[in-house]
N, C-alpha and C. Protein backbone atom coordinates (compact mmCIF):
# COMPACT_ATOMS: atom_id res chain seq x y z
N UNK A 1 0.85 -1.17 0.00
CA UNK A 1 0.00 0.00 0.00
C UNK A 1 0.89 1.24 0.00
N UNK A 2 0.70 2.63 -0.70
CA UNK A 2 1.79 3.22 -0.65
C UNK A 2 0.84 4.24 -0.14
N UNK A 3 1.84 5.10 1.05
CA UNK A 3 1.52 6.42 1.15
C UNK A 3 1.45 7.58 0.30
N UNK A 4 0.39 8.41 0.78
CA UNK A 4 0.66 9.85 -0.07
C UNK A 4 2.02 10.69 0.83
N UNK A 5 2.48 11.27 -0.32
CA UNK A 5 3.59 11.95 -0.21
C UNK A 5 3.35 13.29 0.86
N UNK A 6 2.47 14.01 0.71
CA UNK A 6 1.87 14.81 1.92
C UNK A 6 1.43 14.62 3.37
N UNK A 7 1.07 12.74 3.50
CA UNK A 7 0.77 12.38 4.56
C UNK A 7 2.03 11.81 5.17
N UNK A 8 2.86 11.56 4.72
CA UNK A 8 4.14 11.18 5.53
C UNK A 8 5.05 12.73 5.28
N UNK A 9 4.48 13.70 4.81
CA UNK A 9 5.68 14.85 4.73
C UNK A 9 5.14 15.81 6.28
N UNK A 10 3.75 15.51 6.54
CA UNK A 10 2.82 15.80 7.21
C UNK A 10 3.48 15.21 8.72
N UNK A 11 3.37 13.95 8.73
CA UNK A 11 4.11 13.22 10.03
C UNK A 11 5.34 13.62 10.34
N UNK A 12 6.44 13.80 9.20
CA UNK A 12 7.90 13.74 9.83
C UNK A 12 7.89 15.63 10.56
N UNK A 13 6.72 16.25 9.38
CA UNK A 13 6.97 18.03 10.18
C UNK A 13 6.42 18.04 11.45
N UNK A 14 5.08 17.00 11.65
CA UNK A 14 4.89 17.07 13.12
C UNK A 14 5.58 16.59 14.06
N UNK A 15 6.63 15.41 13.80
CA UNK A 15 7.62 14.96 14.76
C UNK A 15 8.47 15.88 15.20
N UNK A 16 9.20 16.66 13.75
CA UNK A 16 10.23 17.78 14.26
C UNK A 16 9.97 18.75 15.05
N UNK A 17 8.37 19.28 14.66
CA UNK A 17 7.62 20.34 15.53
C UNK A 17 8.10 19.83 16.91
N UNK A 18 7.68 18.82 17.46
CA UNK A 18 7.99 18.57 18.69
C UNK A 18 9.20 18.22 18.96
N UNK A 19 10.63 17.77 18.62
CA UNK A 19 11.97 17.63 18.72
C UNK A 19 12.44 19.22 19.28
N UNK A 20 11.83 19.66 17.82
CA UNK A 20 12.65 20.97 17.96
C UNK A 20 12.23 22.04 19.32
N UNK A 21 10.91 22.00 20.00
CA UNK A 21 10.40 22.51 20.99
C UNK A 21 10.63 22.21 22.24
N UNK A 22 10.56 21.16 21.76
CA UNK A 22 11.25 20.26 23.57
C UNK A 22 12.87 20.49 23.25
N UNK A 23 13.52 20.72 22.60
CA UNK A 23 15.27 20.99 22.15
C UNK A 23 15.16 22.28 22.74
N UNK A 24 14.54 22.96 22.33
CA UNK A 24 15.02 24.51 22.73
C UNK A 24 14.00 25.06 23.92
N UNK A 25 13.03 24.45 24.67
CA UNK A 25 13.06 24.51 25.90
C UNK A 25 13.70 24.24 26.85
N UNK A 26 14.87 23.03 26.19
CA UNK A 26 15.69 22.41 27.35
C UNK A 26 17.09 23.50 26.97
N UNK A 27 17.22 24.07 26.28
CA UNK A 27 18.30 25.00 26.21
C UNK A 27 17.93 26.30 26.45
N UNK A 28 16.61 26.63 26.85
CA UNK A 28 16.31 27.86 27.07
C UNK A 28 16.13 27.76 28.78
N UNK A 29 15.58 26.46 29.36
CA UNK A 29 15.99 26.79 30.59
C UNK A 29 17.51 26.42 31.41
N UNK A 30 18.54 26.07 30.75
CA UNK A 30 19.59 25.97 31.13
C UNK A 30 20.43 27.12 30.99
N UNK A 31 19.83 27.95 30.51
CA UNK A 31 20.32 29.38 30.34
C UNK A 31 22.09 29.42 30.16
N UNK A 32 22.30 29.02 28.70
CA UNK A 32 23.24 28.98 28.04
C UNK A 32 24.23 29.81 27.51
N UNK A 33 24.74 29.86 26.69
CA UNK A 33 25.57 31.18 27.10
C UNK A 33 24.74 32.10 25.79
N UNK A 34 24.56 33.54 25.63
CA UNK A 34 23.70 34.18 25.13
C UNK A 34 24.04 34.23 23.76
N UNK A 35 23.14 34.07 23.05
CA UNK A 35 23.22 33.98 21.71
C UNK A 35 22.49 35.10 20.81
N UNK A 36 22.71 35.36 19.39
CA UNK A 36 22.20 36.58 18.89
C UNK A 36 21.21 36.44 18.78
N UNK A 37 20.54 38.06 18.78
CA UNK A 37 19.53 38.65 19.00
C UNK A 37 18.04 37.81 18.20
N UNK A 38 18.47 37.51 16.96
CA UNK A 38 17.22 36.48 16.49
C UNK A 38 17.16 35.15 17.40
N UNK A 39 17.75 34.46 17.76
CA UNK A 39 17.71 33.18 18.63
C UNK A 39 17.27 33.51 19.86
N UNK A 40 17.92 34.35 20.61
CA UNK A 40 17.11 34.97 21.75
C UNK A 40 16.08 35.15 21.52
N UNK A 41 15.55 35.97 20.84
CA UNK A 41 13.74 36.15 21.03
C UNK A 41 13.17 34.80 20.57
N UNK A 42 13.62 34.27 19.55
CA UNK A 42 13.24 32.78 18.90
C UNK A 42 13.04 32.23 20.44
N UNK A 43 14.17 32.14 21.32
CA UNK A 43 13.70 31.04 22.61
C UNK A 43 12.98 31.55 23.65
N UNK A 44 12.94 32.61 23.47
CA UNK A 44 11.89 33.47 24.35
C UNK A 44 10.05 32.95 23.65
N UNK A 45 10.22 32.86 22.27
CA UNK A 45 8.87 32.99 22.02
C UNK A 45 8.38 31.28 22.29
N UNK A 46 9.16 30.00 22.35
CA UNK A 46 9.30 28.95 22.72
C UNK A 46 8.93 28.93 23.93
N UNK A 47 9.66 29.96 24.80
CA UNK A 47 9.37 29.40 26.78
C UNK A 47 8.40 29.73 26.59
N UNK A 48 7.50 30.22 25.91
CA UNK A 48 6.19 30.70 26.79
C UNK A 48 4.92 29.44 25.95
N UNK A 49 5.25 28.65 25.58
CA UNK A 49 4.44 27.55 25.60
C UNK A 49 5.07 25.96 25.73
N UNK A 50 4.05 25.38 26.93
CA UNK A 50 4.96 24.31 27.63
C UNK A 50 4.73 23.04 25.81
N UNK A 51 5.59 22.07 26.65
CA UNK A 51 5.97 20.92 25.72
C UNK A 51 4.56 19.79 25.40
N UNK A 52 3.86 20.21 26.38
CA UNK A 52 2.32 19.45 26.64
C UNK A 52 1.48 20.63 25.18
N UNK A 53 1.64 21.08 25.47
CA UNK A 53 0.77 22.37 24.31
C UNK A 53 1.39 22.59 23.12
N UNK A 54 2.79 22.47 22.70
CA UNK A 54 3.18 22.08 21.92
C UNK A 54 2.88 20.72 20.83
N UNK A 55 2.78 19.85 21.60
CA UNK A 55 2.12 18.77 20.86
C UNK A 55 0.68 18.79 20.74
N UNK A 56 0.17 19.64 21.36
CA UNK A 56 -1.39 19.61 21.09
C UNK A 56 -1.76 20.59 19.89
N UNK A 57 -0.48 21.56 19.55
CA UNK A 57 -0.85 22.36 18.39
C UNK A 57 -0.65 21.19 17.15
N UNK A 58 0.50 20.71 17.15
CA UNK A 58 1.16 19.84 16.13
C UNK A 58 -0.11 19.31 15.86
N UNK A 59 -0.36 18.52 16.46
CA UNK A 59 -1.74 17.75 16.19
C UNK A 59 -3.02 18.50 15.58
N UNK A 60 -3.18 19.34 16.05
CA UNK A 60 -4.29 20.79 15.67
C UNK A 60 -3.90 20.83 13.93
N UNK A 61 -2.34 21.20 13.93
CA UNK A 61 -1.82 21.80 12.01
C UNK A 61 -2.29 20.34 11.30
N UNK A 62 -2.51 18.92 12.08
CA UNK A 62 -2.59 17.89 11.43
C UNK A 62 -3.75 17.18 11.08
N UNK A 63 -4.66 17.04 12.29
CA UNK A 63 -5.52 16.36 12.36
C UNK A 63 -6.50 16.64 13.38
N UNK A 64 -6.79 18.07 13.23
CA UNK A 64 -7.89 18.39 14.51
C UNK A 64 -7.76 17.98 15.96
N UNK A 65 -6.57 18.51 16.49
CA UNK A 65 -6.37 17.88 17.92
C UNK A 65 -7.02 18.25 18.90
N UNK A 66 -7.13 17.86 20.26
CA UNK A 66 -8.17 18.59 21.06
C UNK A 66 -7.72 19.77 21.87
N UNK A 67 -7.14 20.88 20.70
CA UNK A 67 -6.59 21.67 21.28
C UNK A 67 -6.87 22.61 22.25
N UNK A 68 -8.38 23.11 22.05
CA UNK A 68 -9.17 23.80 22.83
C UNK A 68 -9.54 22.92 24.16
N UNK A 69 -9.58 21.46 24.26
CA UNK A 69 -9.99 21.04 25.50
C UNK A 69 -9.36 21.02 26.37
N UNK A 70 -7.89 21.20 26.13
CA UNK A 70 -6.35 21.06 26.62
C UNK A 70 -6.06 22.29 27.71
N UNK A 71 -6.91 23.50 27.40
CA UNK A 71 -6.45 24.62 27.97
C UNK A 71 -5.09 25.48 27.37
N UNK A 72 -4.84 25.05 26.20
CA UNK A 72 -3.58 25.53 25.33
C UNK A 72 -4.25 26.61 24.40
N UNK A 73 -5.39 26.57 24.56
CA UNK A 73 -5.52 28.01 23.28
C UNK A 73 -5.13 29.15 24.29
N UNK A 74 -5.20 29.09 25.72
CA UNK A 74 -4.79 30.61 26.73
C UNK A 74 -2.96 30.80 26.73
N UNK A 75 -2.14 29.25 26.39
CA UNK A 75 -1.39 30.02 26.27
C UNK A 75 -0.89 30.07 24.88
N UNK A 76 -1.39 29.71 23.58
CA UNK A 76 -1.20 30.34 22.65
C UNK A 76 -1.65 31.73 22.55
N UNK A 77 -2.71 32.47 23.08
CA UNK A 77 -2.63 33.44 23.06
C UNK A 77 -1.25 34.43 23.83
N UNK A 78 -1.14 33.84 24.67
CA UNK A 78 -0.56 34.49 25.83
C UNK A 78 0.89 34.67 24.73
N UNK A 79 1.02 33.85 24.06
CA UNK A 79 2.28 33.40 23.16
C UNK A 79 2.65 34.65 22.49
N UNK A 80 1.10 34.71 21.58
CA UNK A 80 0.86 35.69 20.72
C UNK A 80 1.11 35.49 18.81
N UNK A 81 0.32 36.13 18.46
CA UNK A 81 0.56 35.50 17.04
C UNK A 81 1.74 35.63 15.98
N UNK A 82 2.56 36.52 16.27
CA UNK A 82 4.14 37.32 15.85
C UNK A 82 4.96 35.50 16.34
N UNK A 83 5.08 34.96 17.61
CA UNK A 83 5.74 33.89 18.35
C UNK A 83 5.48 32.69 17.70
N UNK A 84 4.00 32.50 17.60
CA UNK A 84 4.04 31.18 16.74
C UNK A 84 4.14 31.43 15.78
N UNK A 85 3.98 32.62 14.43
CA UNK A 85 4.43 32.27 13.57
C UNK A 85 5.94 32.01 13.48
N UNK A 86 6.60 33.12 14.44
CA UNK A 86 8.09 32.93 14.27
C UNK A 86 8.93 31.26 14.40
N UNK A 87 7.88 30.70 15.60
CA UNK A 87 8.15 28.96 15.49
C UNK A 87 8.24 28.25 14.69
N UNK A 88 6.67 28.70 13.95
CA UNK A 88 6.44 27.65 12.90
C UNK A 88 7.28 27.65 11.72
N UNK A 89 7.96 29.12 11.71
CA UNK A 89 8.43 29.14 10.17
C UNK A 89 9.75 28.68 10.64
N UNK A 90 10.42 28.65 11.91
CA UNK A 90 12.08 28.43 12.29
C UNK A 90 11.59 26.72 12.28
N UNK A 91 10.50 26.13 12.50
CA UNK A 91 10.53 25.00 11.93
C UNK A 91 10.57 23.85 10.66
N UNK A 92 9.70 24.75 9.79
CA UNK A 92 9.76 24.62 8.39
C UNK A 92 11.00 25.01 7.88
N UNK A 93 11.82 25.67 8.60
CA UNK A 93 13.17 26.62 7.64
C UNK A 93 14.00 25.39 8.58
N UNK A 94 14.22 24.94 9.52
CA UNK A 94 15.23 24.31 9.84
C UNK A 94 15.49 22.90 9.30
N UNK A 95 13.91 22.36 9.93
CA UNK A 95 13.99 20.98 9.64
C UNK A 95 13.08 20.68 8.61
N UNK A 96 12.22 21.33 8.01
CA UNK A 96 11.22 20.32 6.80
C UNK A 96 12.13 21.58 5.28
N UNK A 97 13.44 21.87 5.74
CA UNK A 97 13.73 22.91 4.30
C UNK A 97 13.37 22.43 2.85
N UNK A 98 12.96 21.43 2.16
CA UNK A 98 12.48 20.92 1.23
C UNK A 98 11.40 20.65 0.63
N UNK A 99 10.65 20.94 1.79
CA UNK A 99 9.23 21.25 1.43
C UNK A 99 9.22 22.21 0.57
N UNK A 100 8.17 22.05 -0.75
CA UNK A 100 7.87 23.19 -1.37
C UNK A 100 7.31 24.10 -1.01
N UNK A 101 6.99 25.15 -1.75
CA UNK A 101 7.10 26.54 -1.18
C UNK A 101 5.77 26.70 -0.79
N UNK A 102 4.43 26.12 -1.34
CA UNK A 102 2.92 25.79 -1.30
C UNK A 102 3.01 25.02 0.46
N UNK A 103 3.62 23.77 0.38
CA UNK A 103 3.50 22.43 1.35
C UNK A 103 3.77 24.24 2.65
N UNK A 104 4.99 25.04 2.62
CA UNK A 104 5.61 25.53 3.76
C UNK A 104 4.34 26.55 3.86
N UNK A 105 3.88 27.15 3.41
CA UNK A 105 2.97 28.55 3.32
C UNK A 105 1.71 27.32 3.62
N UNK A 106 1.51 26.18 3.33
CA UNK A 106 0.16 25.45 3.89
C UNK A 106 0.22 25.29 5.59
N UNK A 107 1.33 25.23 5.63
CA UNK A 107 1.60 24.76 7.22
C UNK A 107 1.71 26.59 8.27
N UNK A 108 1.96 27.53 7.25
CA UNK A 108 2.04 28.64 7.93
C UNK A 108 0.19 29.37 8.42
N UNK A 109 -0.06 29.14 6.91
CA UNK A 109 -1.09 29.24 7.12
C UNK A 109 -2.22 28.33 8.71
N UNK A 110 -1.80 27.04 8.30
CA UNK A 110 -2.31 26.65 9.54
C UNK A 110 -2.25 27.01 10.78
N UNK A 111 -0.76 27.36 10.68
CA UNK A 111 -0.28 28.38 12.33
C UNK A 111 -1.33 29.71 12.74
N UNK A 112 -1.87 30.33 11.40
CA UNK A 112 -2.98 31.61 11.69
C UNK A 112 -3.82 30.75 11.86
N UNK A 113 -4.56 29.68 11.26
CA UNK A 113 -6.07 29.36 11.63
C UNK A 113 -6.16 28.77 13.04
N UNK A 114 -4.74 28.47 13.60
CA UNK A 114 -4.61 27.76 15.16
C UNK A 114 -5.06 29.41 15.93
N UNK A 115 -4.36 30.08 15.37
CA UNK A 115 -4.33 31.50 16.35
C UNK A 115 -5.82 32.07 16.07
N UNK A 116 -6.09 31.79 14.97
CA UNK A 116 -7.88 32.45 15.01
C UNK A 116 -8.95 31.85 16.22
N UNK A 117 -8.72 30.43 16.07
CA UNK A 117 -9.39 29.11 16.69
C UNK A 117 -9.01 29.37 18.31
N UNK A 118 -8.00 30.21 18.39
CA UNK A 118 -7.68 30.46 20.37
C UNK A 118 -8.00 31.93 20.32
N UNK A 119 -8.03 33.07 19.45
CA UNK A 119 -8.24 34.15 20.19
C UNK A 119 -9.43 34.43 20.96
N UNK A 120 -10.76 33.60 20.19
CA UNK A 120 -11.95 33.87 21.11
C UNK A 120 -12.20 33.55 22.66
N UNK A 121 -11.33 32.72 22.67
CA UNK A 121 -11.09 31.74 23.93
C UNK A 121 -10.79 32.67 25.12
């Protein structure tokens, strides 16, 4: 049986989503030695959503997760919408760089419809 090419390009970006979040929470609270000014705010916009809410967005860009039941749309707001996009795209730019340019702007896009789906909240 063969997979679609979107549904396994789909899985490996949601795995990294979470590698890369739980990676740079654990280097953002070990308070490392200071790094430039884009990475700094990059791990600043990271601490402010835990590793539990992190995977509940991943799931949200994928497959309707229960993101709202979770109590994670208060701190995606709290995040703010400038933070997750800045995530989502340092994720797509780090680890899925091959994605086409449609597949990366589909997944950005999803990052606004997560932030629409929590501001009412």
């Amino acid at each position: 049986m063969a997979f679609k090419s979107t549904i396994v390009t789909k899985s490996v970006a949601a795995a990294l989503f979470i590698i890369i979040t739980m990676t740079a929470f654990t280097s953002a609270s070990a308070s490392l030695t200071q790094s430039p000014e884009p990475d700094r705010f990059l791990n600043q916009c990271i601490a402010k959503i835990s590793s539990r809410c992190a995977m509940y967005v991943t799931a949200e860009m994928y497959h309707h997760g229960p993101l709202k039941q979770n109590g994670c749309c208060l701190e995606i707001y709290h995040m703010g919408q400038i933070c997750l996009n800045i995530v989502t795209r340092h994720v797509i730019e780090a680890f899925v760089p091959k994605l086409e340019a449609s597949q990366k702007q589909d997944l950005i896009d999803k990052a606004t419809q997560i932030w629409y789906l929590c501001v009412p909240v």
